[in-house]
PDB file of N, CA and C in Angstrom:
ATOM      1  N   UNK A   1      -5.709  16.142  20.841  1.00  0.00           N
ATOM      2  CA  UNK A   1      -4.471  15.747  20.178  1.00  0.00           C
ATOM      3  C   UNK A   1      -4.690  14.492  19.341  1.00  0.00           C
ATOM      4  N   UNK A   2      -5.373  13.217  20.087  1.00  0.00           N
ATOM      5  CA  UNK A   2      -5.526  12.361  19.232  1.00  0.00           C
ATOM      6  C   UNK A   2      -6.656  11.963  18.040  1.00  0.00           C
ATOM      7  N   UNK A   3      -7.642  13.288  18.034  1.00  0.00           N
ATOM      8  CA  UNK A   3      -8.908  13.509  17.361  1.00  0.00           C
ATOM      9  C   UNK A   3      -7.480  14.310  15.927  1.00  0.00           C
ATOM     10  N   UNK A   4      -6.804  15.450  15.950  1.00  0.00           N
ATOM     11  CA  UNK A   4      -5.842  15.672  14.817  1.00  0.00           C
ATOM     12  C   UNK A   4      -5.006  15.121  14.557  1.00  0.00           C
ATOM     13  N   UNK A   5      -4.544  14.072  15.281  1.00  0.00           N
ATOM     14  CA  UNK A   5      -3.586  12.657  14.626  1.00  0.00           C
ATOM     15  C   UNK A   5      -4.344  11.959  13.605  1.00  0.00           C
ATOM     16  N   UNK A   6      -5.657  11.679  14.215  1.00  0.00           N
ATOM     17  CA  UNK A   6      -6.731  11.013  12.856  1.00  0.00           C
ATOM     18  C   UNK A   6      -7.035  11.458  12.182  1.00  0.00           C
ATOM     19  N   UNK A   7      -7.422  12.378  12.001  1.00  0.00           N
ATOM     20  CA  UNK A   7      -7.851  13.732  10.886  1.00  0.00           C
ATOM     21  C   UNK A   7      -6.218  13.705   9.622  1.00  0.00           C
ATOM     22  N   UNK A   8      -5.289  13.920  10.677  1.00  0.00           N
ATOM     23  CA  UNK A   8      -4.451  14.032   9.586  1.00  0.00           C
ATOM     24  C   UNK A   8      -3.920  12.981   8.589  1.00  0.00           C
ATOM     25  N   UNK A   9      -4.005  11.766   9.768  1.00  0.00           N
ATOM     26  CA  UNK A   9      -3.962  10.218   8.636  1.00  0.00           C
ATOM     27  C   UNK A   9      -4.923  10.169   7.619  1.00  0.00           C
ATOM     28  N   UNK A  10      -6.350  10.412   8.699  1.00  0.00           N
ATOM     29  CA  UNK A  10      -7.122  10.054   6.925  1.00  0.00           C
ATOM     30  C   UNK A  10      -7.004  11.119   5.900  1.00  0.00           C
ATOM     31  N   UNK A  11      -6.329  12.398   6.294  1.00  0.00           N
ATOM     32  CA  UNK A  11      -6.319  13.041   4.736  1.00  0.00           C
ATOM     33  C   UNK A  11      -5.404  12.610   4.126  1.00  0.00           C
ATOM     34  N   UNK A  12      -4.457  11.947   4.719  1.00  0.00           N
ATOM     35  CA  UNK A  12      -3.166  11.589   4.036  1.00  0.00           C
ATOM     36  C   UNK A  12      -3.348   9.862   3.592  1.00  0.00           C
ATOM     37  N   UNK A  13      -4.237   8.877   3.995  1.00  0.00           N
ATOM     38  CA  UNK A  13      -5.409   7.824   3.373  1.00  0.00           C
ATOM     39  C   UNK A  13      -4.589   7.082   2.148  1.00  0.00           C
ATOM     40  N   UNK A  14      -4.663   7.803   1.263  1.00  0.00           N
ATOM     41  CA  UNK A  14      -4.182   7.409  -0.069  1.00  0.00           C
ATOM     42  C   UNK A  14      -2.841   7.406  -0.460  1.00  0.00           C
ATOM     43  N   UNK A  15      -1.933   8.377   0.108  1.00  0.00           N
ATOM     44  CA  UNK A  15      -0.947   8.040  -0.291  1.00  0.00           C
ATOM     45  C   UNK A  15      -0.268   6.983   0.947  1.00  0.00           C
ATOM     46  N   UNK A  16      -0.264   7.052   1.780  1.00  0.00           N
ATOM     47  CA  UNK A  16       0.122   5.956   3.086  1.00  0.00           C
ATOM     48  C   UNK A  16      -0.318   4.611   2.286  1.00  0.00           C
ATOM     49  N   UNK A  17      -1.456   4.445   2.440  1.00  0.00           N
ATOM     50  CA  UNK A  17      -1.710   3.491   1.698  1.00  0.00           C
ATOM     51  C   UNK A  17      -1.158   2.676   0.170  1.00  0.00           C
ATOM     52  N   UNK A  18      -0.883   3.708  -0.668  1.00  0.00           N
ATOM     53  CA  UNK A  18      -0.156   3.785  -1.749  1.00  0.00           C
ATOM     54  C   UNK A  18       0.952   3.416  -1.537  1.00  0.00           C
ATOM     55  N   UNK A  19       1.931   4.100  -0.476  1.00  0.00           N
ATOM     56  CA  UNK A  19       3.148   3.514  -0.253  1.00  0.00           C
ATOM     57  C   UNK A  19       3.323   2.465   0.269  1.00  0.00           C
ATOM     58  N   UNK A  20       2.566   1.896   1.149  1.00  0.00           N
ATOM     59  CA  UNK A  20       2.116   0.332   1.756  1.00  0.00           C
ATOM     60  C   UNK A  20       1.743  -0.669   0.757  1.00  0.00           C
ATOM     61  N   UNK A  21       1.694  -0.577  -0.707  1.00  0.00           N
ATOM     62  CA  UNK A  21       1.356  -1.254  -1.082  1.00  0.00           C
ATOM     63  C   UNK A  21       2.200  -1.414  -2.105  1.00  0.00           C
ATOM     64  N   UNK A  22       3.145  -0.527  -2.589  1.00  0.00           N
ATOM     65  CA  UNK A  22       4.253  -0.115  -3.434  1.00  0.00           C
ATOM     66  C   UNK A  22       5.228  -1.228  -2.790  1.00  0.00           C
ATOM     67  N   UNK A  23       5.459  -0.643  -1.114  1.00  0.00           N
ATOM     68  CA  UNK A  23       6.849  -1.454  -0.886  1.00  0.00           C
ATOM     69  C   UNK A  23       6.140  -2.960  -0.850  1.00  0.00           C
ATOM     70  N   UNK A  24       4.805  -3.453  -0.286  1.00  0.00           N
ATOM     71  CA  UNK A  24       4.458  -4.682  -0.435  1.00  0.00           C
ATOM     72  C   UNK A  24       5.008  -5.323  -1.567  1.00  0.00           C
ATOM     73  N   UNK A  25       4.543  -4.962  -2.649  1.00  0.00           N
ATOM     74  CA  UNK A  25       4.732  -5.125  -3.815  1.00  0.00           C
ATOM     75  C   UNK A  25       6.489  -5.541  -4.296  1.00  0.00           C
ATOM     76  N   UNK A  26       7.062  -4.366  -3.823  1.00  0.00           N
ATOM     77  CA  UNK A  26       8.142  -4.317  -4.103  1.00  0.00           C
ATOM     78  C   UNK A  26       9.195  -5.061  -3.578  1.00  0.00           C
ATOM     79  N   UNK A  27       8.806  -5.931  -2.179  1.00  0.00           N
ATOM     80  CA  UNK A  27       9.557  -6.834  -1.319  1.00  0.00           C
ATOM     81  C   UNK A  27       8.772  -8.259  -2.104  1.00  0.00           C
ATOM     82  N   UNK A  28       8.092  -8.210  -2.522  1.00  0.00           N
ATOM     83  CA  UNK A  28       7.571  -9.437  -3.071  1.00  0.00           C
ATOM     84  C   UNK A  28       7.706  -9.772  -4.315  1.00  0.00           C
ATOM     85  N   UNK A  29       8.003  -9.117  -5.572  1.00  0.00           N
ATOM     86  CA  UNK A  29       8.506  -8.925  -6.614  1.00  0.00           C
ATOM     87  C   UNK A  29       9.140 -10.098  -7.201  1.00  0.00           C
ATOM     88  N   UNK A  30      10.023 -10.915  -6.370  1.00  0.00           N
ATOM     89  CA  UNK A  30      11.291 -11.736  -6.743  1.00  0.00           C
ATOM     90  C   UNK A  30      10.148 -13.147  -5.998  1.00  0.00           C
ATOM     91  N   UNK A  31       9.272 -13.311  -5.339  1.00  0.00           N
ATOM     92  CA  UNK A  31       8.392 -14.516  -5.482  1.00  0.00           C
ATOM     93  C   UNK A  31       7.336 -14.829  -5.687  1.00  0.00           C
ATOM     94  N   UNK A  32       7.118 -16.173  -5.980  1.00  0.00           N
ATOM     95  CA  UNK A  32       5.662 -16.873  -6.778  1.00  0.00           C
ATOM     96  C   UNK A  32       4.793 -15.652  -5.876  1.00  0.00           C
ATOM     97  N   UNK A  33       4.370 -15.319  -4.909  1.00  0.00           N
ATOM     98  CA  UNK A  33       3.218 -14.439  -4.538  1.00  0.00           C
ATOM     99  C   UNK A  33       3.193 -13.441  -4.659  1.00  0.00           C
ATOM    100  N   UNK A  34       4.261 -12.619  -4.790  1.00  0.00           N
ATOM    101  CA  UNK A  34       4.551 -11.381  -6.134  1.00  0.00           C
ATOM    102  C   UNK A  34       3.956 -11.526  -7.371  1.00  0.00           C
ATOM    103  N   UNK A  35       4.560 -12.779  -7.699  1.00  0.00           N
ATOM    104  CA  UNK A  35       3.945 -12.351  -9.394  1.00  0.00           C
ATOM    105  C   UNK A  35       2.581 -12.884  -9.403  1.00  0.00           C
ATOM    106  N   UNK A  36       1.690 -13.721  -8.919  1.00  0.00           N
ATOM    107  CA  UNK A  36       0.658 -13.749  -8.391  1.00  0.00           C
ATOM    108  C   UNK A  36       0.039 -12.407  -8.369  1.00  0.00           C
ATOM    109  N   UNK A  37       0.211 -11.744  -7.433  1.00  0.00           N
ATOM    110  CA  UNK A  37      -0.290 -10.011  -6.557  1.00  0.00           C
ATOM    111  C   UNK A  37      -0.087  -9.362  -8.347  1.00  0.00           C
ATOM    112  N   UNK A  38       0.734  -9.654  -9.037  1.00  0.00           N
ATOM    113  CA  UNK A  38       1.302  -8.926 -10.101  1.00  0.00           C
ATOM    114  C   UNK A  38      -0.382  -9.230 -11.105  1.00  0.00           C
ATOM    115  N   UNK A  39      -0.165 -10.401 -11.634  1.00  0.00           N
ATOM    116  CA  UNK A  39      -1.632 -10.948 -12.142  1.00  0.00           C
ATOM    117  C   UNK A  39      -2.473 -10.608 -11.816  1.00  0.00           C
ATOM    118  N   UNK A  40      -2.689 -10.827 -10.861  1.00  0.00           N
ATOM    119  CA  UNK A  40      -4.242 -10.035  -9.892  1.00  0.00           C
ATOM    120  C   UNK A  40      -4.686  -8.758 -10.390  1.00  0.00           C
ATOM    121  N   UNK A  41      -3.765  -7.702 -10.249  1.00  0.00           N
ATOM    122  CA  UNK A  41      -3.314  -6.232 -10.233  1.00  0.00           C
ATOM    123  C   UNK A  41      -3.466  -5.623 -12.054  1.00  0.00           C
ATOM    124  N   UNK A  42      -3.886  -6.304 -12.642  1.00  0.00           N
ATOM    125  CA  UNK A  42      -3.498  -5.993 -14.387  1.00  0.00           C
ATOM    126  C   UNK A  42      -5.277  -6.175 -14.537  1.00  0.00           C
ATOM    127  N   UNK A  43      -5.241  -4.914 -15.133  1.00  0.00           N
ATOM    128  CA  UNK A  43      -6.512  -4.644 -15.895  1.00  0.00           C
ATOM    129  C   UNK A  43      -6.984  -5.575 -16.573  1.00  0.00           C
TER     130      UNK A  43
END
């Protein structure tokens, strides 16, 4: 059971992650370490 709990997180890896970093992003937005993370983040 807990060998296909892991299996299924890491196929799912990227978007979990993706969304973890979206709402990060998105709760931080409105301060100096938002727009910081924002700078960082730009090509």
């Amino acid at each position: 059971m807990l060998l296909s709990l892991y299996r299924a997180l890491w196929g799912y890896r990227g978007f979990i992650l993706g969304s973890v970093k979206r709402e990060f992003q998105a709760r931080s937005r409105n301060s100096l370490f938002g727009a910081l993370l924002m700078l960082e983040n730009t090509p």
